[in-house]
C-alpha atoms as a PDB file:
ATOM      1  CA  UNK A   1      25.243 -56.718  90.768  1.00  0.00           C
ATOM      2  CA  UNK A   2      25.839 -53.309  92.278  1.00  0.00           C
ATOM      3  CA  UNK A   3      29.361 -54.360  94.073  1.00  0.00           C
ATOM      4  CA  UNK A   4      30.141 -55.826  90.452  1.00  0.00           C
ATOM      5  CA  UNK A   5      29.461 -52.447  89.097  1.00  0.00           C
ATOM      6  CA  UNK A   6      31.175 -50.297  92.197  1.00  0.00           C
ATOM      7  CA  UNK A   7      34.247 -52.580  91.271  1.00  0.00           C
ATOM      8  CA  UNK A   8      34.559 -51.809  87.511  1.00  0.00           C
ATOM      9  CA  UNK A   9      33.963 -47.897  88.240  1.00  0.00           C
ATOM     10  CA  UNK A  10      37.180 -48.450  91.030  1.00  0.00           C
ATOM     11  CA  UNK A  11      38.971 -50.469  88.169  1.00  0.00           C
ATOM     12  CA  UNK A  12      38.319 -47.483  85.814  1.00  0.00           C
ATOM     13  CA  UNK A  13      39.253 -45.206  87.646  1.00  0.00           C
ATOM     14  CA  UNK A  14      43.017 -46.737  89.168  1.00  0.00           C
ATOM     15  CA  UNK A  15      43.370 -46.780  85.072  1.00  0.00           C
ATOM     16  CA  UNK A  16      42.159 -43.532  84.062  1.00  0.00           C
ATOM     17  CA  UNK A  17      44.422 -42.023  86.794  1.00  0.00           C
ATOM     18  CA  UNK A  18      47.274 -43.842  85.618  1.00  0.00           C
ATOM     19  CA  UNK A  19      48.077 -46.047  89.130  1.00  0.00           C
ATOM     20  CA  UNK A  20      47.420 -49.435  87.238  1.00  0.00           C
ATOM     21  CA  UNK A  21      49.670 -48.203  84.539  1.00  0.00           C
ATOM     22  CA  UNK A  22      52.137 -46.931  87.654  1.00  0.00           C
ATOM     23  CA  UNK A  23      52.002 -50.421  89.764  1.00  0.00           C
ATOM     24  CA  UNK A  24      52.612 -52.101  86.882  1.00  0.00           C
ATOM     25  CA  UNK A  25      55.794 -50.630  85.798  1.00  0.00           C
ATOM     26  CA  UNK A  26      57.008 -50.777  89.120  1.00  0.00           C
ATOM     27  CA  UNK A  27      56.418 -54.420  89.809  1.00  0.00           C
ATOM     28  CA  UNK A  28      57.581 -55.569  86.035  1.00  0.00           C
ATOM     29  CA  UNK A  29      60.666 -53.538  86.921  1.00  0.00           C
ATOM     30  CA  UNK A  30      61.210 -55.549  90.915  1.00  0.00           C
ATOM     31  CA  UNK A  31      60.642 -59.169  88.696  1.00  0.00           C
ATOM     32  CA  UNK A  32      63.583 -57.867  86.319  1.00  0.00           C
ATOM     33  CA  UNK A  33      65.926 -57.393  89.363  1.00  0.00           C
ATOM     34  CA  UNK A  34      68.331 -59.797  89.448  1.00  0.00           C
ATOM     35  CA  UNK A  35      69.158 -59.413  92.858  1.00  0.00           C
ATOM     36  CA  UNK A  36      66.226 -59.145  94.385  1.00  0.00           C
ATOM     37  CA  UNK A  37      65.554 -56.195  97.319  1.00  0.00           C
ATOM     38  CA  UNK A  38      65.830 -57.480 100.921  1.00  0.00           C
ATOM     39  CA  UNK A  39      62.186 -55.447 101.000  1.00  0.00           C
ATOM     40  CA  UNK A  40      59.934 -55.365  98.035  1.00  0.00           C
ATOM     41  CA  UNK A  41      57.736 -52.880  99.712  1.00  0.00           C
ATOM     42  CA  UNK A  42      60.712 -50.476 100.158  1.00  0.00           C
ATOM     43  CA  UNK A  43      61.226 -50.969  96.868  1.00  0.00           C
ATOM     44  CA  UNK A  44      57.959 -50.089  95.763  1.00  0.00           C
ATOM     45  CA  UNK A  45      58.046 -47.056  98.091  1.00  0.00           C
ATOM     46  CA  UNK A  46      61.420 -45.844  96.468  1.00  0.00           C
ATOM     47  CA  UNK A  47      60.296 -46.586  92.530  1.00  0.00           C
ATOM     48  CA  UNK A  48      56.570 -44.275  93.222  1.00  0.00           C
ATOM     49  CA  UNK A  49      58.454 -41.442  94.395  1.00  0.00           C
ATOM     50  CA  UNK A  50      58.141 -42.101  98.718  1.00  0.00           C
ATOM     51  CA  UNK A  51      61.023 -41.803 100.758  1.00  0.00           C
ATOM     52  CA  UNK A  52      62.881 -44.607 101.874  1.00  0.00           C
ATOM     53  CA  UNK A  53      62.648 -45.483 105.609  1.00  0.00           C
ATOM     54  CA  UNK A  54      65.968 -44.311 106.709  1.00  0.00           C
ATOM     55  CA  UNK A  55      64.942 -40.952 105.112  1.00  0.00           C
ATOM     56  CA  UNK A  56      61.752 -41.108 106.784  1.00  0.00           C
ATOM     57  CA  UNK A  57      63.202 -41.582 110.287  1.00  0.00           C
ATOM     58  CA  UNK A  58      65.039 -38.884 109.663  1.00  0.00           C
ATOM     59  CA  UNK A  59      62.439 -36.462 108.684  1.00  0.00           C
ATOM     60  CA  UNK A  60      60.823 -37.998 112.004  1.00  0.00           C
ATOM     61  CA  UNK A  61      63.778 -36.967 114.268  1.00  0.00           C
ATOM     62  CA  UNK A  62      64.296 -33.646 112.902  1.00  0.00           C
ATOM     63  CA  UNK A  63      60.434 -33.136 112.999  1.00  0.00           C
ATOM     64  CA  UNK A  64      60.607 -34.262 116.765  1.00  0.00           C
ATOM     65  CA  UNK A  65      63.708 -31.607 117.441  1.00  0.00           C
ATOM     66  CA  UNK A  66      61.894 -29.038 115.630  1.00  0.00           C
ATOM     67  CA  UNK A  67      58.446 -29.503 118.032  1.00  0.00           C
ATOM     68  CA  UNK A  68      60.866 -30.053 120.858  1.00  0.00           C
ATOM     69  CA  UNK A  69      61.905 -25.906 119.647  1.00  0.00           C
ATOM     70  CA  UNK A  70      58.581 -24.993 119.426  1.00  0.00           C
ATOM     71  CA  UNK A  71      57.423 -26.424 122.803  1.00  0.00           C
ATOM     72  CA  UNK A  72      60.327 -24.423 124.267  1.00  0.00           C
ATOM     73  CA  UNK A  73      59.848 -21.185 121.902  1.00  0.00           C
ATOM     74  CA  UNK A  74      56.286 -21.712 122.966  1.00  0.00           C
ATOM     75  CA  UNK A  75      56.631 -21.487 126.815  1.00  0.00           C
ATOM     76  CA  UNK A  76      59.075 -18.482 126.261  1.00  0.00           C
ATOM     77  CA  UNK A  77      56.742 -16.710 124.776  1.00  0.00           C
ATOM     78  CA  UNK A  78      54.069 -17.277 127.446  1.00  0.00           C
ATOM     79  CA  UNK A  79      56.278 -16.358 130.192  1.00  0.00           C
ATOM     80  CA  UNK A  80      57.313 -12.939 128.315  1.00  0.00           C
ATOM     81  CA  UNK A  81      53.511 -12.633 127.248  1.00  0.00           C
ATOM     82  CA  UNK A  82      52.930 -12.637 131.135  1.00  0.00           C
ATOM     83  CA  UNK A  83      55.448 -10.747 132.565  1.00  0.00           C
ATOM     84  CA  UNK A  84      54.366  -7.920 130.002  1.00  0.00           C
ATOM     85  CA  UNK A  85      50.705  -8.100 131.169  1.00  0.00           C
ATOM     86  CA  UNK A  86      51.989  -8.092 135.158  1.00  0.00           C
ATOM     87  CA  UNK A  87      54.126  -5.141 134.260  1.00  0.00           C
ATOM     88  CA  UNK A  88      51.248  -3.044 132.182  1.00  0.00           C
ATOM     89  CA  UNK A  89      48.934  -3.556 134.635  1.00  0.00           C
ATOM     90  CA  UNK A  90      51.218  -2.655 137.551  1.00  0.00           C
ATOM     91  CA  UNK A  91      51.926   0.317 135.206  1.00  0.00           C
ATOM     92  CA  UNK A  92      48.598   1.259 134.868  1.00  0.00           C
ATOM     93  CA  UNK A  93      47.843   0.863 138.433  1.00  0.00           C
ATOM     94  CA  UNK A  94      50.381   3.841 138.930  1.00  0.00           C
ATOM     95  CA  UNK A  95      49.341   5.746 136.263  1.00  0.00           C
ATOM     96  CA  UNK A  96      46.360   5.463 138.283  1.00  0.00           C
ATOM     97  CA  UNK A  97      47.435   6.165 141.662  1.00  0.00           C
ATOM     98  CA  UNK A  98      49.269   9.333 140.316  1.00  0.00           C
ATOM     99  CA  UNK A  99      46.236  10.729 138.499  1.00  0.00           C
ATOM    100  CA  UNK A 100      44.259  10.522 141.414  1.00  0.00           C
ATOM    101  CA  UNK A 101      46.778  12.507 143.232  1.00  0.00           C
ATOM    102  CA  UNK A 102      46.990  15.226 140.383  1.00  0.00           C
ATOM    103  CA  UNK A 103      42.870  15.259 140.872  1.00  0.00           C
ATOM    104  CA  UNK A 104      42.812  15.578 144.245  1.00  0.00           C
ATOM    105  CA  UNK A 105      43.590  19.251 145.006  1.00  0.00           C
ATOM    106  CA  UNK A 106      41.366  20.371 141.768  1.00  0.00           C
ATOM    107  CA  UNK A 107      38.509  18.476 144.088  1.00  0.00           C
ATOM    108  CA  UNK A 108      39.505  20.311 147.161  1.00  0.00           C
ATOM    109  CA  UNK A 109      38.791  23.810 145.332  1.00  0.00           C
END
């Protein structure tokens, strides 16, 4: 009894949302094709808004490139992250040296 009742909430739902309203319009409109897609689910795909596959691989290639960039952009930014870090702290490391000097004849007073 409870599955029975768990599938007429899910049925009441997919109609209150408007998807049985959605799939049906989409399918009535595939039967009235007289040619008939090579793929029905492409077809499906296209008529609910989704993209159709040759513009999905090409959202896939130019989402590779662009993580191929920021792999590369990435690393850059490492590498300039730790030359700046090897360059403070050699800085500082003089600053240091220098100060000491500057101190050291005060000390000898």
């Amino acid at each position: 009894m409870e599955k029975e009742a768990k599938k007429e909430a899910f049925r009441k739902y997919l109609e209150s949302s408007g998807v049985l309203d959605a799939l049906t319009k989409v399918l009535v409109a595939l039967y009235e094709q007289n040619d008939k897609p090579s793929s029905a689910v492409e077809f499906v795909q296209q008529k609910l808004g989704g993209p159709t596959l040759a513009e999905y691989e090409k959202v896939q290639a130019e989402f590779s490139d662009l993580q191929t960039k920021y792999n590369e952009l990435l690393a850059a930014h490492q590498e300039k992250c730790r030359q700046y870090d090897e360059l403070k702290d050699s800085h500082s490391q003089t600053s240091s040296k220098e100060s000491a000097k500057e101190e050291a004849p005060i000390e000898e007073l």
